[in-house]
C-alpha atoms as a PDB file:
ATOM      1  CA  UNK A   1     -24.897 -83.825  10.605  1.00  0.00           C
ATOM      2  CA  UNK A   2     -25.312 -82.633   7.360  1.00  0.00           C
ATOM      3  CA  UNK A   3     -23.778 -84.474   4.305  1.00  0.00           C
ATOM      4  CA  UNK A   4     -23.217 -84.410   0.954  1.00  0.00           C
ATOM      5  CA  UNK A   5     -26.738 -85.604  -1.162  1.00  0.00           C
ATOM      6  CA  UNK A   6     -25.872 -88.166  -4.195  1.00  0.00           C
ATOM      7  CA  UNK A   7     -28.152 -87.905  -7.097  1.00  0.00           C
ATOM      8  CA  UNK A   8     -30.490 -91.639  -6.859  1.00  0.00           C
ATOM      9  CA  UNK A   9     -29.882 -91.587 -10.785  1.00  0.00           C
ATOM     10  CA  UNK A  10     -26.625 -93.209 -11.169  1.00  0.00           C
ATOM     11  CA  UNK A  11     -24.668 -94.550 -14.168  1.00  0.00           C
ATOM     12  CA  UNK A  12     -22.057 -97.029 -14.256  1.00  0.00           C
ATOM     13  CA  UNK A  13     -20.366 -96.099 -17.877  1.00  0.00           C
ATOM     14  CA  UNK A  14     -17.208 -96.090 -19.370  1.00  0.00           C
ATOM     15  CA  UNK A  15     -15.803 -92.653 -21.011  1.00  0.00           C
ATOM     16  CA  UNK A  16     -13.948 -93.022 -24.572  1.00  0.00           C
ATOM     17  CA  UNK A  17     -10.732 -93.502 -22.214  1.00  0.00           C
ATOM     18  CA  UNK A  18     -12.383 -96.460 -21.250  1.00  0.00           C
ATOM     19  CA  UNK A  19     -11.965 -95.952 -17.383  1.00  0.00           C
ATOM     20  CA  UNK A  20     -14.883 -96.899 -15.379  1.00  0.00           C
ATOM     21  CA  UNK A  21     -16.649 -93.786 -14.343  1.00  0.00           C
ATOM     22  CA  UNK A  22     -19.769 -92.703 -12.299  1.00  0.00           C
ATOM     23  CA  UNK A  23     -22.043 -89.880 -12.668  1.00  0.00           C
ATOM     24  CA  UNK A  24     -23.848 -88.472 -10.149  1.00  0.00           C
ATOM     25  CA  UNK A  25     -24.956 -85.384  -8.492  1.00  0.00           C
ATOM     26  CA  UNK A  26     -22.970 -84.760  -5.104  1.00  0.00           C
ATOM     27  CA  UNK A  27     -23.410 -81.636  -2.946  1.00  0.00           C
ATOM     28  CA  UNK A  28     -25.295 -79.824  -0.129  1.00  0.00           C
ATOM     29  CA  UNK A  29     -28.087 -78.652  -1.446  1.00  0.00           C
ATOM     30  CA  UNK A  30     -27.231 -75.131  -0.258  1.00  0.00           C
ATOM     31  CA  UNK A  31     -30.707 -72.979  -1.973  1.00  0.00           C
ATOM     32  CA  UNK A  32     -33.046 -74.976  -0.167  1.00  0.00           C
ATOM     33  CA  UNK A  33     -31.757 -76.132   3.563  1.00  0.00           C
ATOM     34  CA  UNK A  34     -31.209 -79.632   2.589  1.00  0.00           C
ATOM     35  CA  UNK A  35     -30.193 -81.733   5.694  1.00  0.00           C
ATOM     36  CA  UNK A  36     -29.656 -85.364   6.349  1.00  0.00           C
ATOM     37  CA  UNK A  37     -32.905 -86.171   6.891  1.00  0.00           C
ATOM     38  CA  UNK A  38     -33.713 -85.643   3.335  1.00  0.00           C
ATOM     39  CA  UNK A  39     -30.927 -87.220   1.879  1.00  0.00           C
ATOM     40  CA  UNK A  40     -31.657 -89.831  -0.567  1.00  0.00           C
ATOM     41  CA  UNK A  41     -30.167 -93.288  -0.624  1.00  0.00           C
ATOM     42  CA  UNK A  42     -26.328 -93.365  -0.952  1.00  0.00           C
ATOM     43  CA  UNK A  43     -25.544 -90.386  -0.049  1.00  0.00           C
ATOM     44  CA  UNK A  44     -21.606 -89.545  -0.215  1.00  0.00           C
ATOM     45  CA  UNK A  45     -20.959 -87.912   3.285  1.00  0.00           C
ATOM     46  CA  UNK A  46     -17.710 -85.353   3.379  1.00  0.00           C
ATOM     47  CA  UNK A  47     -17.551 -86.253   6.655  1.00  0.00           C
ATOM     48  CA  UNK A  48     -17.763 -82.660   7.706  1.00  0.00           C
ATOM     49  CA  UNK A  49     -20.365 -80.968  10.176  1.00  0.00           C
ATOM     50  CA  UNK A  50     -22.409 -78.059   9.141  1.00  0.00           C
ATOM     51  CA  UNK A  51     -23.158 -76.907  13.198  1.00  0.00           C
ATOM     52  CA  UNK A  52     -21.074 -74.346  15.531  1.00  0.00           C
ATOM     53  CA  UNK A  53     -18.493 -77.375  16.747  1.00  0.00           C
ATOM     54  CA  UNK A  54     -16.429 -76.935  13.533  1.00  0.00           C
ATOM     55  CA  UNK A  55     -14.914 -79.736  11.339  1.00  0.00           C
ATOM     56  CA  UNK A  56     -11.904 -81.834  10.652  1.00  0.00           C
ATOM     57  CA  UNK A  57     -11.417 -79.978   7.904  1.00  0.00           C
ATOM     58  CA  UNK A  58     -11.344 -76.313  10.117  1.00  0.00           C
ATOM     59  CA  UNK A  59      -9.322 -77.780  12.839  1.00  0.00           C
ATOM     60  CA  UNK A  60     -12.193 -78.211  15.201  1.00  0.00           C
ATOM     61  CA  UNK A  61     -12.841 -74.534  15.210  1.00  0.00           C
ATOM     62  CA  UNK A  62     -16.203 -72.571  15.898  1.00  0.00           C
ATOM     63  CA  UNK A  63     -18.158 -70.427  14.097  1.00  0.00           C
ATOM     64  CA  UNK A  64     -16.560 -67.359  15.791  1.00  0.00           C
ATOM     65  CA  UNK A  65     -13.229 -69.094  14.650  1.00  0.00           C
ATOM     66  CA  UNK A  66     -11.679 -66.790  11.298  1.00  0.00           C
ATOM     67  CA  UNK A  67     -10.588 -69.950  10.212  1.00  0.00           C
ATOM     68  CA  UNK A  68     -13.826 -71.659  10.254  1.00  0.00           C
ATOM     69  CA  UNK A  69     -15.404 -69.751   7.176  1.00  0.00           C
ATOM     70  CA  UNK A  70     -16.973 -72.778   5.859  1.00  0.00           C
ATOM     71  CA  UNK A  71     -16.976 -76.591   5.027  1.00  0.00           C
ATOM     72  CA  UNK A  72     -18.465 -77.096   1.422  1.00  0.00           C
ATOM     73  CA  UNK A  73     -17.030 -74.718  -1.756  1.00  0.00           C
ATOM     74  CA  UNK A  74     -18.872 -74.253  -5.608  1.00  0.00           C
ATOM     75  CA  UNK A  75     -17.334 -73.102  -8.516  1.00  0.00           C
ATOM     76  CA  UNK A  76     -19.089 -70.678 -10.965  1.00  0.00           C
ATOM     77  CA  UNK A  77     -17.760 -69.655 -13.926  1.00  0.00           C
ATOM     78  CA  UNK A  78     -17.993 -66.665 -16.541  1.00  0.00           C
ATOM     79  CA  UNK A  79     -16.680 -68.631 -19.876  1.00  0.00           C
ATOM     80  CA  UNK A  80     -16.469 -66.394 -22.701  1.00  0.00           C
ATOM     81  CA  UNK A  81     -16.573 -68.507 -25.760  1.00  0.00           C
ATOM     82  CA  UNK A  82     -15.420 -66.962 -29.078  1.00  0.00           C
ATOM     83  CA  UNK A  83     -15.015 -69.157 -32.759  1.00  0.00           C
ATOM     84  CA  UNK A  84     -16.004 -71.698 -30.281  1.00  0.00           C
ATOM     85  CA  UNK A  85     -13.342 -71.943 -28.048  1.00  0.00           C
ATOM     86  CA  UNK A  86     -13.385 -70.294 -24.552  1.00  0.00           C
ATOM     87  CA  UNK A  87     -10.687 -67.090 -24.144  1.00  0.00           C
ATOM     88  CA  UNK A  88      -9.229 -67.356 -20.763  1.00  0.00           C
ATOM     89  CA  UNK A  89      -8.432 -64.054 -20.707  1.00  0.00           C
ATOM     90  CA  UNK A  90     -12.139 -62.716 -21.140  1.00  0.00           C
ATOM     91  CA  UNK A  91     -13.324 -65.276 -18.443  1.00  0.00           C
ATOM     92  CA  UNK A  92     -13.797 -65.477 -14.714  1.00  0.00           C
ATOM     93  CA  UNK A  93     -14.196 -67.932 -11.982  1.00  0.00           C
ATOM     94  CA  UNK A  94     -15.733 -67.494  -8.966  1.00  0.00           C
ATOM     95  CA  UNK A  95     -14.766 -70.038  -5.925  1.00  0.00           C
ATOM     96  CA  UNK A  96     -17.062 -69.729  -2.870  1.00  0.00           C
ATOM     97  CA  UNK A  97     -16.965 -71.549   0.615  1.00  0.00           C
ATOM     98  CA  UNK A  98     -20.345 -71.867   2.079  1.00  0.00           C
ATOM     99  CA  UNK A  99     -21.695 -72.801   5.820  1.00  0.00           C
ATOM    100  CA  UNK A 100     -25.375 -74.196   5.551  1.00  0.00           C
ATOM    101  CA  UNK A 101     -27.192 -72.149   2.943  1.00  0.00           C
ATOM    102  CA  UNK A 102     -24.769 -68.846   3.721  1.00  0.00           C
ATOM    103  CA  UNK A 103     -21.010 -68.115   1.525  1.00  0.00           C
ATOM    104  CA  UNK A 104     -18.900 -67.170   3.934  1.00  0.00           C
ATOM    105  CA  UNK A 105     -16.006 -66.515   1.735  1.00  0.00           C
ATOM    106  CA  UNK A 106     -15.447 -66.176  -2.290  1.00  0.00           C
ATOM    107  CA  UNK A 107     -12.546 -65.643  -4.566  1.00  0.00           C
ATOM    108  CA  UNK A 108     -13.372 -64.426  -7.961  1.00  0.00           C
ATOM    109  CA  UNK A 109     -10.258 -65.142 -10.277  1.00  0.00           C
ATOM    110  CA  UNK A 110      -9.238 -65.328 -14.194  1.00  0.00           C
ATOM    111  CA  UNK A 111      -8.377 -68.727 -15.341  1.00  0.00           C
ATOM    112  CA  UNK A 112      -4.393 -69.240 -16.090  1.00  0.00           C
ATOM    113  CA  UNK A 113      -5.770 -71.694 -19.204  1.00  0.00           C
ATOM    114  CA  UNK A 114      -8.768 -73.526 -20.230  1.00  0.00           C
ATOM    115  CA  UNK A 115      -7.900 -76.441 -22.469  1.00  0.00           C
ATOM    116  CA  UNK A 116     -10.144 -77.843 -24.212  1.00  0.00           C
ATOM    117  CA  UNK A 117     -10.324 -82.161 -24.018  1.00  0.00           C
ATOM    118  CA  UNK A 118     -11.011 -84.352 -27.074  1.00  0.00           C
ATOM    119  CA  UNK A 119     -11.788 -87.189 -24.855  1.00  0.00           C
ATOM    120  CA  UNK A 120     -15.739 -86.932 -23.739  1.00  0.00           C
ATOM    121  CA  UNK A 121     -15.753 -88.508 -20.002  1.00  0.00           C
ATOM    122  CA  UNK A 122     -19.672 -90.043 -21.075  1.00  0.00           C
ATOM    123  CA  UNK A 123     -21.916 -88.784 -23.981  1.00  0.00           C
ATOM    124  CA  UNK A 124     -23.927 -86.653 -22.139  1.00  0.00           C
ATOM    125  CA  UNK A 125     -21.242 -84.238 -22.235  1.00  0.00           C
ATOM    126  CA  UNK A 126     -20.710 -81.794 -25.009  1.00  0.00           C
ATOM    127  CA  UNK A 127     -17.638 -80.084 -23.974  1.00  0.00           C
ATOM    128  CA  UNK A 128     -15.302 -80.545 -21.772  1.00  0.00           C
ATOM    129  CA  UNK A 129     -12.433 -78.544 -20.564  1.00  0.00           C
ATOM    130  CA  UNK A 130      -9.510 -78.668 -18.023  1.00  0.00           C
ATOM    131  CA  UNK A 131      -8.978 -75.228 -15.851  1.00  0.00           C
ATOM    132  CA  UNK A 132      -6.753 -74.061 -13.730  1.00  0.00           C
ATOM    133  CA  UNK A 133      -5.577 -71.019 -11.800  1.00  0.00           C
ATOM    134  CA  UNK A 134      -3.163 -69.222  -9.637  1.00  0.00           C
ATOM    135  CA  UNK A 135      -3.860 -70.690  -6.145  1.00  0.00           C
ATOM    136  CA  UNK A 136      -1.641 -68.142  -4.745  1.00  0.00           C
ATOM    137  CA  UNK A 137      -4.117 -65.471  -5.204  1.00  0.00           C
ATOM    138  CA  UNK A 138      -7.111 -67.231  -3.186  1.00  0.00           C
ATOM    139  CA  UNK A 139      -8.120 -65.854   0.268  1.00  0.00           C
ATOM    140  CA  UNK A 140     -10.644 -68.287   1.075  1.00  0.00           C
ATOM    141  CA  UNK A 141      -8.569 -72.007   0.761  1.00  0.00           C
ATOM    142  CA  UNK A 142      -6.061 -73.311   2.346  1.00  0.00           C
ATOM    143  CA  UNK A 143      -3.589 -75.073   0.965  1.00  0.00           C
ATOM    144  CA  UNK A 144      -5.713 -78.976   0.113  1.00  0.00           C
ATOM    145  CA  UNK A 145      -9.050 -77.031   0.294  1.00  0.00           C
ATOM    146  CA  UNK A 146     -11.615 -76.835  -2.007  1.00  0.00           C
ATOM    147  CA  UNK A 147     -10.320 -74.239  -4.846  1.00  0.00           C
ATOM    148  CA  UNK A 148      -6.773 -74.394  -3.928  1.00  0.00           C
ATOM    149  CA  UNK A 149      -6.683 -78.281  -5.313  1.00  0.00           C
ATOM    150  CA  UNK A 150      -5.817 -77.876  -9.284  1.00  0.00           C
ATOM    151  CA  UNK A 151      -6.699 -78.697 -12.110  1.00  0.00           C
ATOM    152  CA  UNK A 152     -10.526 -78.665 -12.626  1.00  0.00           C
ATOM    153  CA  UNK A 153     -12.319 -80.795 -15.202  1.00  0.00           C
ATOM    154  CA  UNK A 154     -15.488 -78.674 -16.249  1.00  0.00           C
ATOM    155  CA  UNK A 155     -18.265 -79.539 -19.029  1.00  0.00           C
ATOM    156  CA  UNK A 156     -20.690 -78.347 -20.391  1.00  0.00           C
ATOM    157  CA  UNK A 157     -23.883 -80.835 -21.415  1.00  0.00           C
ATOM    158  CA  UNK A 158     -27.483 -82.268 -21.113  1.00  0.00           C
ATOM    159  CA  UNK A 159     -29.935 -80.986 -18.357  1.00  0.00           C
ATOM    160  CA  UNK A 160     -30.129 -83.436 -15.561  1.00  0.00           C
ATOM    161  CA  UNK A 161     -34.058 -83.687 -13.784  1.00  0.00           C
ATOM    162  CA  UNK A 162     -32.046 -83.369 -10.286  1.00  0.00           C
ATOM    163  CA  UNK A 163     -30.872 -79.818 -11.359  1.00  0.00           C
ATOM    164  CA  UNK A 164     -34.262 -78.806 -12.773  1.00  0.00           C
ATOM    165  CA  UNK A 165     -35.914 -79.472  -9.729  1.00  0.00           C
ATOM    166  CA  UNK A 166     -33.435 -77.023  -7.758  1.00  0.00           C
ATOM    167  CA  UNK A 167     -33.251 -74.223 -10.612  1.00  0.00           C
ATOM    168  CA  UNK A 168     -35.411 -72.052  -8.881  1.00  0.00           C
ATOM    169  CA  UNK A 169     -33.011 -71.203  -6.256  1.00  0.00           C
ATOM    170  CA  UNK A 170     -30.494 -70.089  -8.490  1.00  0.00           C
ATOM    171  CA  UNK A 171     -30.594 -66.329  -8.593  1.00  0.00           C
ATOM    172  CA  UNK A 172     -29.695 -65.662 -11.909  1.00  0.00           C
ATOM    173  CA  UNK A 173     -32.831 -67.645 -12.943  1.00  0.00           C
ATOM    174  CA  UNK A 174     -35.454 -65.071 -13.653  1.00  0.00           C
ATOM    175  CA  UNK A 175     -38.236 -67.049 -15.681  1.00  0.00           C
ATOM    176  CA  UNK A 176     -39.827 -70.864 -14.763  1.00  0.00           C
ATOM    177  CA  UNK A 177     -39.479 -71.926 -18.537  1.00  0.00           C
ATOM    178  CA  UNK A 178     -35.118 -71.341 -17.949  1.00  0.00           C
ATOM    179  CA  UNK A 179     -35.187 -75.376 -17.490  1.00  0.00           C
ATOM    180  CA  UNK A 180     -35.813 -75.714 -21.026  1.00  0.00           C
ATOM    181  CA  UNK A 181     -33.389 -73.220 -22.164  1.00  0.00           C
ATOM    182  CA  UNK A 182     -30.318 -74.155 -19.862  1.00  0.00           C
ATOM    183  CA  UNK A 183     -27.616 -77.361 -20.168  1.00  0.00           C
ATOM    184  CA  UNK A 184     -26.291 -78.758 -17.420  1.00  0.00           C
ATOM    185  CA  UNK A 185     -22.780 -78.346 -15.738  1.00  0.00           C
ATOM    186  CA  UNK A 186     -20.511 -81.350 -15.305  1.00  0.00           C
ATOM    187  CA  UNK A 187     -16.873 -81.470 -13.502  1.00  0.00           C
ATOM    188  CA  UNK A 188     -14.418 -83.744 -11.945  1.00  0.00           C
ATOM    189  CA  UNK A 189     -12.045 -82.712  -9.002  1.00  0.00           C
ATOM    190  CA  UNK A 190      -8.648 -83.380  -9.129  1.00  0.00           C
ATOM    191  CA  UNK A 191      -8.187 -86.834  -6.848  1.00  0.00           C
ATOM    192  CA  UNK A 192     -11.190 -88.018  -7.843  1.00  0.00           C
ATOM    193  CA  UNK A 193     -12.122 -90.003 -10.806  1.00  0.00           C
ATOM    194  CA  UNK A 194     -16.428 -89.363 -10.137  1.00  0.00           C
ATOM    195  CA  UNK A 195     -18.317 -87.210 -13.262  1.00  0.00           C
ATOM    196  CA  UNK A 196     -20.092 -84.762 -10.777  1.00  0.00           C
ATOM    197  CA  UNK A 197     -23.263 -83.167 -12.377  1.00  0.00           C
ATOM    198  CA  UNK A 198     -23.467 -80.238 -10.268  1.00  0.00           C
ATOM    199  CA  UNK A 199     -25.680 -77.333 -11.858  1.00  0.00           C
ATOM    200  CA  UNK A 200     -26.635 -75.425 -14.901  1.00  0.00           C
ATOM    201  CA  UNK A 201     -24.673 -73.688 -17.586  1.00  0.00           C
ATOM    202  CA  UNK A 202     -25.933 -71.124 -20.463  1.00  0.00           C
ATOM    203  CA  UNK A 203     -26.174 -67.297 -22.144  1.00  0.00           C
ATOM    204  CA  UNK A 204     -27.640 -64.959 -20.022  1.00  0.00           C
ATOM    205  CA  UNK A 205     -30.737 -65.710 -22.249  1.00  0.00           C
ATOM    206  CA  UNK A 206     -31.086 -68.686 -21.500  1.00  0.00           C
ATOM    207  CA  UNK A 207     -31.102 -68.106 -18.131  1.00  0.00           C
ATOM    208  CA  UNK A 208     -34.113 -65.803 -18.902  1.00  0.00           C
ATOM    209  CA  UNK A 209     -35.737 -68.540 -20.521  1.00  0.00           C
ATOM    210  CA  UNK A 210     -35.027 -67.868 -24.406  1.00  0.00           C
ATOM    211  CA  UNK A 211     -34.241 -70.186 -26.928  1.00  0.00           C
ATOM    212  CA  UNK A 212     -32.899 -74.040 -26.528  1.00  0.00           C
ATOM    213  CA  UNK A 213     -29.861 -75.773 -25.078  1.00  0.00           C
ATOM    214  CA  UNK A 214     -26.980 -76.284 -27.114  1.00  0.00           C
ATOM    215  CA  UNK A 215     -27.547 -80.293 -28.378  1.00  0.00           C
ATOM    216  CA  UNK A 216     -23.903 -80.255 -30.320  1.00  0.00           C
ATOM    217  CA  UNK A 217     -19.889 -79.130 -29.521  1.00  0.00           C
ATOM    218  CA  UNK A 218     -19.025 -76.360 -30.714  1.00  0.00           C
ATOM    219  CA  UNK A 219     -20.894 -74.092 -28.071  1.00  0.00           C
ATOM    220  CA  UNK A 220     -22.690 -71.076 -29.687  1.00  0.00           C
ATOM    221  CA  UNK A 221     -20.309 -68.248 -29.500  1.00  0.00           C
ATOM    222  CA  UNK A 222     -21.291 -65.814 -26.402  1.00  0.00           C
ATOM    223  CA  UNK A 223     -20.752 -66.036 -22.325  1.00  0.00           C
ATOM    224  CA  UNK A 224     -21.891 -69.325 -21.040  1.00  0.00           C
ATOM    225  CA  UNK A 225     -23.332 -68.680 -17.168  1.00  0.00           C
ATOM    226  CA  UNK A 226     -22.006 -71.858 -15.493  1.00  0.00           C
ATOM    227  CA  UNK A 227     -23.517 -72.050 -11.540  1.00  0.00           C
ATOM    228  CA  UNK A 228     -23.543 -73.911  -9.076  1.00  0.00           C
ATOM    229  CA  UNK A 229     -26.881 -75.721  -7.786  1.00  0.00           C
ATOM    230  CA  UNK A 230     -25.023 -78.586  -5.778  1.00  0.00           C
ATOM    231  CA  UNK A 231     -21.386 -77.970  -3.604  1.00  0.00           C
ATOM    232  CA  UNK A 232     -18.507 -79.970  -3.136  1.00  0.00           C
ATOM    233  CA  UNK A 233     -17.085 -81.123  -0.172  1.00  0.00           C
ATOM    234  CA  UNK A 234     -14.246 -79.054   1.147  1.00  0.00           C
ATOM    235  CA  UNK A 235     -11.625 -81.743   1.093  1.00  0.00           C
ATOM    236  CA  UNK A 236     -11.609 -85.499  -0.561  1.00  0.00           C
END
């Protein structure tokens, strides 16, 4: 069985909202073949199977099932920020469902709106936006799965030591100093009320290992490279 990994670093805070919130890192670690054997302590399990006998979420299908195209799903993004605010219009998302270390389907859509929220869900976030999309034009989710499920919380913020330590299998990482040039990329699903810090966000320089994170909102104008190094479970 493989299950979800939860970051050992969590932190029992209260956003500006003043709802208790936790942040932590949740997600099959897809780049490197993570299984339950390596999980660390507390791990949040989807409850989903990763071998050929399907899932509850796939109806019990098998891998030769059409249906059964995956049990975990990321969410990269393309966000185009100008005068400091992101243009929907110039940005993309890109919703994948992954088997084990493989994608076995993706979606790659423009955002209906990305709103940006006053109200910081903890302080190591520096912005913070609401997205959503037109599920209608998805071929990889099902109605309840993964991408299909709007809105999206996304954010933008402080490096976690979790993601560093997984940056290397992130393709668009081209240079082992990137760490110290990259934030980290926070979101919340809709249904649940967890922080999830789930990879790395940046310009394509940073990514390439050039200059320093942003350590203040607004976000330097030019198109922030959010990725995914941890993936959510399929259904909550």
């Amino acid at each position: 069985m493989v299950r979800a990994v939860a970051s050992r670093a969590r932190y029992g805070v209260r956003g500006r909202t003043g709802v208790a919130m936790r942040v932590l890192i949740v997600g099959l670690l897809l780049m490197t073949g993570c299984s339950a054997s390596k999980s660390s302590p507390g791990a949040f399990d989807s409850g989903e199977s990763d071998g050929g006998g399907g899932s509850a979420t796939d109806g019990g299908s098998t891998d030769t099932d059409v249906r059964d195209m995956g049990v975990y799903w990321t969410l990269d993004a393309d966000l185009v920020v100008v005068d400091g605010v992101v243009d929907p219009a110039a940005s993309v998302l890109h919703l994948g469902r992954r088997r084990n270390s493989s994608e076995t389907c993706s979606d790659t859509v423009t955002p209906i709106a990305v709103v940006a929220q006053e109200e910081l869900p903890h302080p190591s976030v520096l912005a913070w936006w609401e997205l959503s999309w037109d599920p209608s034009t998805l071929l990889c989710f099902a109605k309840g799965e993964g991408g299909w499920n709007q809105p999206v919380l996304l954010g933008i913020g402080a490096m976690d030591p979790e993601i560093v330590a997984v940056l290397g299998h992130v393709d668009e990482v081209t240079d082992p100093l990137a760490a110290d040039s990259l934030n980290g990329a926070y979101a919340t699903l809709p249904g649940d009320n967890r922080l999830f810090i789930y990879g790395a966000a940046g310009p394509l320089t940073a990514w390439h290992g050039e200059g320093d994170p942003a350590d203040g909102a607004p976000l330097p104008d030019d198109t922030w490279l959010v990725r995914t190094a941890y993936s959510f479970p399929l259904t909550l």
